[in-house]
C-alpha atoms as a PDB file:
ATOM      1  CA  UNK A   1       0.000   0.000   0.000  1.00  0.00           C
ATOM      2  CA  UNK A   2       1.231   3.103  -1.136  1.00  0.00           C
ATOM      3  CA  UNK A   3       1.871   6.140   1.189  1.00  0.00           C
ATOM      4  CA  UNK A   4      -0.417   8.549  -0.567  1.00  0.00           C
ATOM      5  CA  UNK A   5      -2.691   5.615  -0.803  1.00  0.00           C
ATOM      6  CA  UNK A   6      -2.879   6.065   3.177  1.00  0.00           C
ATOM      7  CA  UNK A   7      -3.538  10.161   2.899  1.00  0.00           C
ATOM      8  CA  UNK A   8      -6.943   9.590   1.201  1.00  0.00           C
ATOM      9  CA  UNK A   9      -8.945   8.100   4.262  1.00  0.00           C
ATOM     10  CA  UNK A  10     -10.933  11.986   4.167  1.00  0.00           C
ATOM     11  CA  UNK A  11     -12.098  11.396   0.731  1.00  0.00           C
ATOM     12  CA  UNK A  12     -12.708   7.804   1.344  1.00  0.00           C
ATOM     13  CA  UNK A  13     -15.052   8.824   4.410  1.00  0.00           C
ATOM     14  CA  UNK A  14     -16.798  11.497   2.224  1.00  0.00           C
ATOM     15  CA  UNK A  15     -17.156   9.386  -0.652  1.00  0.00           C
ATOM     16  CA  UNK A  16     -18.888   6.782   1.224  1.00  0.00           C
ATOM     17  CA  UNK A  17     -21.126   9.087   3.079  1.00  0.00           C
ATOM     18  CA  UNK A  18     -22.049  10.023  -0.202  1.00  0.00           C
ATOM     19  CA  UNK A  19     -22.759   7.003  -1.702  1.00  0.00           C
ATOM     20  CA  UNK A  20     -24.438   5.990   1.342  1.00  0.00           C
ATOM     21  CA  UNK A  21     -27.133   8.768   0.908  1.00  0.00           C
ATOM     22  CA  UNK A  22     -27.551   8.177  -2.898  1.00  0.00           C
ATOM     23  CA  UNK A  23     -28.223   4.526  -2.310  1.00  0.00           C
ATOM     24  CA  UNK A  24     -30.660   5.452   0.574  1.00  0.00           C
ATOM     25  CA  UNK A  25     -32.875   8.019  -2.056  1.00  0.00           C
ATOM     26  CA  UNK A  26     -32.801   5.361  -4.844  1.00  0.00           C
ATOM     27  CA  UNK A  27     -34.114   2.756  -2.204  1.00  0.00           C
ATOM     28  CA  UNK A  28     -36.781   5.064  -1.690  1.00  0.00           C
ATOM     29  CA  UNK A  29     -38.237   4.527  -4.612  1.00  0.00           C
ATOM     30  CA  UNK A  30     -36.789   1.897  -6.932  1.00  0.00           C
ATOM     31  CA  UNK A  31     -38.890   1.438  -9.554  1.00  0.00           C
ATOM     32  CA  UNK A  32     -39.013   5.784  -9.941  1.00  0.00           C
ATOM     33  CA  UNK A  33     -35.642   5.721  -9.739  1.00  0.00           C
ATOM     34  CA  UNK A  34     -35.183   2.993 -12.371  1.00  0.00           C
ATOM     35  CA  UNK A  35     -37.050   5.040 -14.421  1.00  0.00           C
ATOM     36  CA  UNK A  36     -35.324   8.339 -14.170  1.00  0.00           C
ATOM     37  CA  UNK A  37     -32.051   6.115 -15.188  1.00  0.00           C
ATOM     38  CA  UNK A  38     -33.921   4.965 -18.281  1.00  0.00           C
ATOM     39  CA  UNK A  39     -35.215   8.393 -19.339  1.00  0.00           C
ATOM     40  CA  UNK A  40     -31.449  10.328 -18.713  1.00  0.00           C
ATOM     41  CA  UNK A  41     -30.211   7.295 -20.433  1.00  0.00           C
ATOM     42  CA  UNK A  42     -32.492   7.976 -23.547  1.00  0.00           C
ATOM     43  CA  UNK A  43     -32.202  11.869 -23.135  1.00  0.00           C
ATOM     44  CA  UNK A  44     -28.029  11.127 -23.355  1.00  0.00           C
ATOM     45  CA  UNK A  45     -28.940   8.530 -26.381  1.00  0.00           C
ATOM     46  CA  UNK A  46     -30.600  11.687 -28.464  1.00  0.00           C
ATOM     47  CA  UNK A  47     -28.342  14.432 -27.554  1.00  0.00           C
ATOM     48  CA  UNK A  48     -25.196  12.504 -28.637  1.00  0.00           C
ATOM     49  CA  UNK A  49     -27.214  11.755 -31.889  1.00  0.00           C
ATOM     50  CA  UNK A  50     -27.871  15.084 -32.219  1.00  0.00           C
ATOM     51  CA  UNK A  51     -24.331  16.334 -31.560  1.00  0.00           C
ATOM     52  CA  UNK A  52     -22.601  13.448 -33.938  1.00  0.00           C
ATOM     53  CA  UNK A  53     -24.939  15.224 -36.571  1.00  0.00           C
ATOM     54  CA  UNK A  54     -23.595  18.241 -36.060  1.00  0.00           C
ATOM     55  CA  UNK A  55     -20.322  16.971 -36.445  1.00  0.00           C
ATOM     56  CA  UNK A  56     -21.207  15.160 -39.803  1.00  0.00           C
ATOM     57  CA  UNK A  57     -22.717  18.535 -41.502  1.00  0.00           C
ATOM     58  CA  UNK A  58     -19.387  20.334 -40.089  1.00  0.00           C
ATOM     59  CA  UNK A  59     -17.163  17.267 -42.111  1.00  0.00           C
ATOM     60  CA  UNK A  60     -14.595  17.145 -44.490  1.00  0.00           C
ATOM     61  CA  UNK A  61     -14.972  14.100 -46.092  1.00  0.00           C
ATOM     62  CA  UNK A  62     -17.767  12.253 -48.096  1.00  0.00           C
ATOM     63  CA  UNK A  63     -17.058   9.291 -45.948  1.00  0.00           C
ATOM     64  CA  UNK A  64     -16.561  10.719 -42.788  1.00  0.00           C
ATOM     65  CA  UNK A  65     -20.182  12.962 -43.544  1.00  0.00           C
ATOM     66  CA  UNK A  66     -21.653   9.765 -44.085  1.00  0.00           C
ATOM     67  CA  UNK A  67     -20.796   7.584 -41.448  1.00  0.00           C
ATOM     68  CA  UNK A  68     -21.350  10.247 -39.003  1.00  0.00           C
ATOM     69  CA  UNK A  69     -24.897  10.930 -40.454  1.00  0.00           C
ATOM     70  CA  UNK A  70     -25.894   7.507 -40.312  1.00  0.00           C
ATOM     71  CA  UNK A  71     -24.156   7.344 -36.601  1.00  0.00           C
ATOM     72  CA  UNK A  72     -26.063  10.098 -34.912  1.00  0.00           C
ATOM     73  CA  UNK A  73     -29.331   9.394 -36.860  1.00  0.00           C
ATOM     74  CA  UNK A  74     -28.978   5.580 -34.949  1.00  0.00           C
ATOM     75  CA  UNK A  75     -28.159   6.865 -31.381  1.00  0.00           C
ATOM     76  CA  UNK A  76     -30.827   9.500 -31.826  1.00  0.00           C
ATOM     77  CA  UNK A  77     -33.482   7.138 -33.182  1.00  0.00           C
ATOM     78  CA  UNK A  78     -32.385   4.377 -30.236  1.00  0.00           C
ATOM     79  CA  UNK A  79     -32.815   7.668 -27.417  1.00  0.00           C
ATOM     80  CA  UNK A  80     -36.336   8.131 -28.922  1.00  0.00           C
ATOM     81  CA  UNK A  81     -37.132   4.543 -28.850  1.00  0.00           C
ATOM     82  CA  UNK A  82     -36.135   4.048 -25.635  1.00  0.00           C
ATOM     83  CA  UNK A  83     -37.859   7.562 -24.443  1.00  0.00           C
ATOM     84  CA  UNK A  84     -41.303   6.561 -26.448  1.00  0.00           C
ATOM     85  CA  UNK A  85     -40.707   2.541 -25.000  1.00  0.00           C
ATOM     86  CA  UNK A  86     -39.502   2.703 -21.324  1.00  0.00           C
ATOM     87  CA  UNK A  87     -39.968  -1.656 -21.084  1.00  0.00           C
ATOM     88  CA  UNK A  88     -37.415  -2.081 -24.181  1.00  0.00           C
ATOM     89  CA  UNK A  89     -34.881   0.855 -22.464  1.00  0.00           C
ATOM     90  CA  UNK A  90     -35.375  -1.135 -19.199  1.00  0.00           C
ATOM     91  CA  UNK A  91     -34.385  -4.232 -20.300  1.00  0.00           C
ATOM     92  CA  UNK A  92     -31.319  -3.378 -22.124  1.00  0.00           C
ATOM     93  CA  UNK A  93     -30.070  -1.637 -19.373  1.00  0.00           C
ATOM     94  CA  UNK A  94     -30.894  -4.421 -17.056  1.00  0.00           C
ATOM     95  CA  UNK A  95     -28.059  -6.088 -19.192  1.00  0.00           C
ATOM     96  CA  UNK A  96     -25.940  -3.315 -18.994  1.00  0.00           C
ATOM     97  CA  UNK A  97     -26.160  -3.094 -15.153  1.00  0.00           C
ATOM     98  CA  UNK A  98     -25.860  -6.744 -14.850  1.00  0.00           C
ATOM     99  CA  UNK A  99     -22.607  -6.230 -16.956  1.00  0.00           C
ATOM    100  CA  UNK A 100     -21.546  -3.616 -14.717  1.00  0.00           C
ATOM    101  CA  UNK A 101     -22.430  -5.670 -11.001  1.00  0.00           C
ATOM    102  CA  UNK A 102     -20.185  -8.380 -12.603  1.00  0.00           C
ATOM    103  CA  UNK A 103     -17.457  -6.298 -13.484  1.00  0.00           C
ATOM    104  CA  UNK A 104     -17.647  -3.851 -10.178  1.00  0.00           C
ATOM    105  CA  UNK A 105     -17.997  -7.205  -8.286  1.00  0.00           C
ATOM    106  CA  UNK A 106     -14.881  -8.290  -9.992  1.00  0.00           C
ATOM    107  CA  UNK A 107     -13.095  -5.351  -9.389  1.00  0.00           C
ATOM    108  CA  UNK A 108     -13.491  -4.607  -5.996  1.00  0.00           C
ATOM    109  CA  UNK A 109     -12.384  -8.738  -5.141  1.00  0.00           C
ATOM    110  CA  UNK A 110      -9.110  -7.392  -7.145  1.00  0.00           C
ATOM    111  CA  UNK A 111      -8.969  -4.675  -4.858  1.00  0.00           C
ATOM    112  CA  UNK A 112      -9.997  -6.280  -1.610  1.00  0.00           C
ATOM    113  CA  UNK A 113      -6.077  -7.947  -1.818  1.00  0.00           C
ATOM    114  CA  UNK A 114      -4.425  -4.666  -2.071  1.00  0.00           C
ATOM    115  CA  UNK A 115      -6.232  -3.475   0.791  1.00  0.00           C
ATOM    116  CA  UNK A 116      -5.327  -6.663   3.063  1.00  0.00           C
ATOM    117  CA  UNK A 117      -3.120  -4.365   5.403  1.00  0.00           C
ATOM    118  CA  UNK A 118      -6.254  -2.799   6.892  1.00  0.00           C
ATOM    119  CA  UNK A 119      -8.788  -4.746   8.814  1.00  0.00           C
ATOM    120  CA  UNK A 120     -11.924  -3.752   6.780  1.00  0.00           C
ATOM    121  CA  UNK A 121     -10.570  -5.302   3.998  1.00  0.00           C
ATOM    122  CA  UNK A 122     -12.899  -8.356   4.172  1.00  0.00           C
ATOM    123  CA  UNK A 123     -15.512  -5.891   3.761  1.00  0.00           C
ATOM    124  CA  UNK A 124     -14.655  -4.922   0.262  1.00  0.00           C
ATOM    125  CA  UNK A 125     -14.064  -8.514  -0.476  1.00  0.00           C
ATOM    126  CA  UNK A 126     -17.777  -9.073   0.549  1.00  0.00           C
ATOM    127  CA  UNK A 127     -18.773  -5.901  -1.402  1.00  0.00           C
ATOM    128  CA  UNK A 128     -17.277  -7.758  -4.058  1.00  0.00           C
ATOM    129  CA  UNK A 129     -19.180 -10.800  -3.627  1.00  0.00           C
ATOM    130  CA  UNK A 130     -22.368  -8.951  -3.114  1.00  0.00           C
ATOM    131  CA  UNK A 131     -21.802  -7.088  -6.427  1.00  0.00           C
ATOM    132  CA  UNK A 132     -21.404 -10.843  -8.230  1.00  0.00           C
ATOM    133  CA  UNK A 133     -24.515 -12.048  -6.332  1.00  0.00           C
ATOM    134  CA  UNK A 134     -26.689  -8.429  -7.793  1.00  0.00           C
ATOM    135  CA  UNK A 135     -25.277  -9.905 -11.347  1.00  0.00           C
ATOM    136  CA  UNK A 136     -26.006 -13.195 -11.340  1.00  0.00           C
ATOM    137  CA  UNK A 137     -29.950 -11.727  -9.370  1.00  0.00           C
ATOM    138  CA  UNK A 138     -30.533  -9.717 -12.380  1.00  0.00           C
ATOM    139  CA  UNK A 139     -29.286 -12.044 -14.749  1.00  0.00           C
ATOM    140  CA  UNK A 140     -31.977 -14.974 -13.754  1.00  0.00           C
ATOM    141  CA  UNK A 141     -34.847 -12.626 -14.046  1.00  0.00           C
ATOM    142  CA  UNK A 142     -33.936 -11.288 -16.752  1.00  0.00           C
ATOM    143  CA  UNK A 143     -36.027  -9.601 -18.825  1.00  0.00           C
ATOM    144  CA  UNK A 144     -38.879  -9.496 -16.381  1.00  0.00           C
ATOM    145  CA  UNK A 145     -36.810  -7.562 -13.679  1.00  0.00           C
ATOM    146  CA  UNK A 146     -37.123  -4.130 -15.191  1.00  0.00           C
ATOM    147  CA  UNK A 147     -37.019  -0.392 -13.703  1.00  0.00           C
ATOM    148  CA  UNK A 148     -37.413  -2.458  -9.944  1.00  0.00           C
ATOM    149  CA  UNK A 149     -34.282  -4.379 -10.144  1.00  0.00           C
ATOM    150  CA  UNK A 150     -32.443  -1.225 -11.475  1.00  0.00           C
ATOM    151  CA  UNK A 151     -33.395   0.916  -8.807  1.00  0.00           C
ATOM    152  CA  UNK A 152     -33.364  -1.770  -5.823  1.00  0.00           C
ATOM    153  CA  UNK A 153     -29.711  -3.640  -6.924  1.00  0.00           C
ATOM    154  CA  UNK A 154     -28.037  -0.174  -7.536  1.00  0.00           C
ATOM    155  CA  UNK A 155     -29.258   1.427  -4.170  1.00  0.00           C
ATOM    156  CA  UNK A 156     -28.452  -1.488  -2.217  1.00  0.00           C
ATOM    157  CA  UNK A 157     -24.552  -1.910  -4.279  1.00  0.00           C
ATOM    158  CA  UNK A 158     -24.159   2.102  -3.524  1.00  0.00           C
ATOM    159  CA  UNK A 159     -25.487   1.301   0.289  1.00  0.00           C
ATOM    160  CA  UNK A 160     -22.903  -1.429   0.840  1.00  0.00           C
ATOM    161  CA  UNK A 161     -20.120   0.074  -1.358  1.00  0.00           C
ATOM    162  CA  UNK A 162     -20.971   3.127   0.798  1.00  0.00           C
ATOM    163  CA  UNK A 163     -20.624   1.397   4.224  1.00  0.00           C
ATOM    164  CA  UNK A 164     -17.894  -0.295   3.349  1.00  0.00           C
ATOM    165  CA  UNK A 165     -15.980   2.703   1.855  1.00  0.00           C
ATOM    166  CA  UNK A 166     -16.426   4.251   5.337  1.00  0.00           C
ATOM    167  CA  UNK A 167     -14.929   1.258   7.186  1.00  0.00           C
ATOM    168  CA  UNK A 168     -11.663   1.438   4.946  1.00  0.00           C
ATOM    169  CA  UNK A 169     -11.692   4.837   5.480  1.00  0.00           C
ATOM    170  CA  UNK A 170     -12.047   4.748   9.416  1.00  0.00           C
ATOM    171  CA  UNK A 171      -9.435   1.743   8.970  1.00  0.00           C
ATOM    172  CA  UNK A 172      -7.141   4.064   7.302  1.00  0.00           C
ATOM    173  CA  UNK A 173      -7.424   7.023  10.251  1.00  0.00           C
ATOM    174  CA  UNK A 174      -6.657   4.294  12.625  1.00  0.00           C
ATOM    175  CA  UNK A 175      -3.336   3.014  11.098  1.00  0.00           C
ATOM    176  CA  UNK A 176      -2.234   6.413  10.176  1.00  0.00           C
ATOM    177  CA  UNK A 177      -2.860   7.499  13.622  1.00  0.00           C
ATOM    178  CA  UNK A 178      -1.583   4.693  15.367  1.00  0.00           C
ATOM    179  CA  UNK A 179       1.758   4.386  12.752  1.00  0.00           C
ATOM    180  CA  UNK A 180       1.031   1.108  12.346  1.00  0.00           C
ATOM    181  CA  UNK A 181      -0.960  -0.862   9.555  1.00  0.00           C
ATOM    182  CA  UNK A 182      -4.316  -3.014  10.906  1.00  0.00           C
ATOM    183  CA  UNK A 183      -3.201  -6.644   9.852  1.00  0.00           C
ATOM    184  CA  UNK A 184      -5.582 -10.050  10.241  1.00  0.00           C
ATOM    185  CA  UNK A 185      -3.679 -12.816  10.159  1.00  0.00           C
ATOM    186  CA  UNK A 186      -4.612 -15.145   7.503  1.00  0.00           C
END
């Protein structure tokens, strides 16, 4: 563990107070929440379509005009769709968040080890896990698990990544204040 790695238990603590209160309003209201995701989602679908046509009235080249028209006149049309068809936006990014539970799951196992020095790092490990579990959740009810599972699987991930975020942090404080490193003995 690096030494500035160490220094960054304040923005650790903030950072999971803060994701600690954003999964707390999402659990509020899951399926609203799932929602809103869809419908910024298809809003930032249309505007990039709209900007990458811009860009392909502003181009050089025949080919470049071309692919660029056909480009933003896709992403546009698929922001629409999924704007005019919230189900079909829903499911897709059902997928996507399942794709990004397994690959946040993965990542913060990865990261669990290089945090081993501190005793919350079992935590993070069991964030991890948690993460995979949310993954392989969404995956088996796929496509029926819609705006709910969005809103309920990302508030609960951004609760636990939250608490656990906190714990490193306060795990951090106490080694740097101490001058030691919190070790478990494996």
């Amino acid at each position: 563990m690096s030494e500035r790695s160490t220094q960054t238990g304040g923005t650790f603590l903030f950072t999971g107070i803060l994701l600690m209160v954003f999964g707390l309003l999402v659990l509020f209201s899951p399926a609203a929440a799932g929602g809103v995701v869809v419908n910024v989602t298809a809003l930032v679908l249309v505007i990039t379509g709209i900007v990458r046509l811009a860009h392909a009235f502003r181009s050089q080249g025949k080919a470049d005009t071309i692919l660029s028209t056909l480009l933003g006149a896709v992403i546009a049309g698929l922001g629409v769709l999924v704007w005019l068809n919230p189900d079909l936006g829903s499911g897709f990014l059902t997928i996507l968040l399942t794709i990004f539970f397994l690959a946040h799951g993965v990542w913060k196992i990865i990261i669990a080890f290089d945090y081993r020095r501190y005793a919350a790092w079992g935590w993070l490990l069991l964030s991890g896990l948690v993460s995979l579990v949310f993954a392989w959740l969404m995956w088996q009810q796929w496509p029926i698990s819609g705006a709910w599972a969005i809103g309920i699987l990302l508030g609960l991930d951004l609760l636990f990544t939250g608490c656990v975020t906190i714990l490193l942090a306060l795990a951090m404080k106490r080694a740097r204040r101490s001058g030691s490193v919190d070790t478990i003995s494996l």
